[in-house]
Protein backbone atom coordinates (compact mmCIF):
# COMPACT_ATOMS: atom_id res chain seq x y z
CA UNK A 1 -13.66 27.81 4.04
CA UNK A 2 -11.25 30.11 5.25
CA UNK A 3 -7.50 29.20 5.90
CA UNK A 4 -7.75 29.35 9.68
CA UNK A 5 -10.62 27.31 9.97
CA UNK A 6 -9.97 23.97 10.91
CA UNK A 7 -12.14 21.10 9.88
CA UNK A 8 -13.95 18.00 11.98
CA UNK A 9 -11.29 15.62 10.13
CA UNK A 10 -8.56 18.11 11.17
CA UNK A 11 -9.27 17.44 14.64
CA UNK A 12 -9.86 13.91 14.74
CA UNK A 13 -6.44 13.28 13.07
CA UNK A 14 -4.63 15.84 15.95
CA UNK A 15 -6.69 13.38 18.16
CA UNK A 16 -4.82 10.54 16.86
CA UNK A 17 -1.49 11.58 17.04
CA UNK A 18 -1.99 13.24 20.18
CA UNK A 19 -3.03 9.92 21.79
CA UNK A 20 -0.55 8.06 19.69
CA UNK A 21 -2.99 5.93 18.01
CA UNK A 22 -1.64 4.33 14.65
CA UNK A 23 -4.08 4.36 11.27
CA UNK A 24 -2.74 0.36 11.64
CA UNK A 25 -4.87 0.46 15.24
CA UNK A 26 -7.80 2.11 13.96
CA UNK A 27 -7.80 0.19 10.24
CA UNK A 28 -7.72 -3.48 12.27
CA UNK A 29 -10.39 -2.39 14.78
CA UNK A 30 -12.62 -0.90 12.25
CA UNK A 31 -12.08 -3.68 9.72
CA UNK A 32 -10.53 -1.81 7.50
CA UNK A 33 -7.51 -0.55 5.07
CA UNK A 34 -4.74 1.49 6.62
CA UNK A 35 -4.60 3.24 2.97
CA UNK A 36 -8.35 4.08 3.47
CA UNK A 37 -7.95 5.72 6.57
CA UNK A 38 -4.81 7.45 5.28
CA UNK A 39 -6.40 8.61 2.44
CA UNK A 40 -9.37 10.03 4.33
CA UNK A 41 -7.29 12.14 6.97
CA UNK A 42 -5.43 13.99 3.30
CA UNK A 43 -9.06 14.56 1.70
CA UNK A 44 -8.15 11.68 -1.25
CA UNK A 45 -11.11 9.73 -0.39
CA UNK A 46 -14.27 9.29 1.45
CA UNK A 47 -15.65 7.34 3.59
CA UNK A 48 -19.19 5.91 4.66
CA UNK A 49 -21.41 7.78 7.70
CA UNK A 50 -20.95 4.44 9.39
CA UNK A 51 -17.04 3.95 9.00
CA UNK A 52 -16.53 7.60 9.78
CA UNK A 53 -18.40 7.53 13.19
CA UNK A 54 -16.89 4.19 14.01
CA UNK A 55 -13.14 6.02 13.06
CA UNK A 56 -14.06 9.19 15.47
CA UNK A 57 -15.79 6.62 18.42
CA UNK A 58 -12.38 4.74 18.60
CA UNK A 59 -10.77 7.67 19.33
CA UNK A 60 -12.67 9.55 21.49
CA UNK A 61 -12.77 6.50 23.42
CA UNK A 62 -9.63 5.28 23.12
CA UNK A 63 -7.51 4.52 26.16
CA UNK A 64 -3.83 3.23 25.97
CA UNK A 65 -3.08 0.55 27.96
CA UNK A 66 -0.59 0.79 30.66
């Protein structure tokens, strides 16, 4: 990979802070670990197929509340 390229994960975690979701939101609605979803976004750890279509779903269809 090149240094300009930007990856899936990349996006999804400009996503996040773009719509001001918190890894505490996403780790309670998923049913999981803040420190999991942390250490996904900095490449430390992996996650499942399942947990990491779940994580992108919430925020592609996330929608603050007014």
């Amino acid at each position: 990979m090149e240094l300009n390229e930007i990856t899936k994960k990349q996006i999804y975690l400009l996503k996040r802070k773009k719509k001001k979701i918190t890894a505490k939101q996403i780790s309670k609605a998923l049913g999981i670990s803040q420190s999991l979803i942390s250490m996904y976004e900095n490449d430390v750890a992996n996650m499942s197929k399942e947990k990491i279509a779940a994580y992108e779903h919430y925020i592609d269809a996330y929608e603050p509340k007014k």
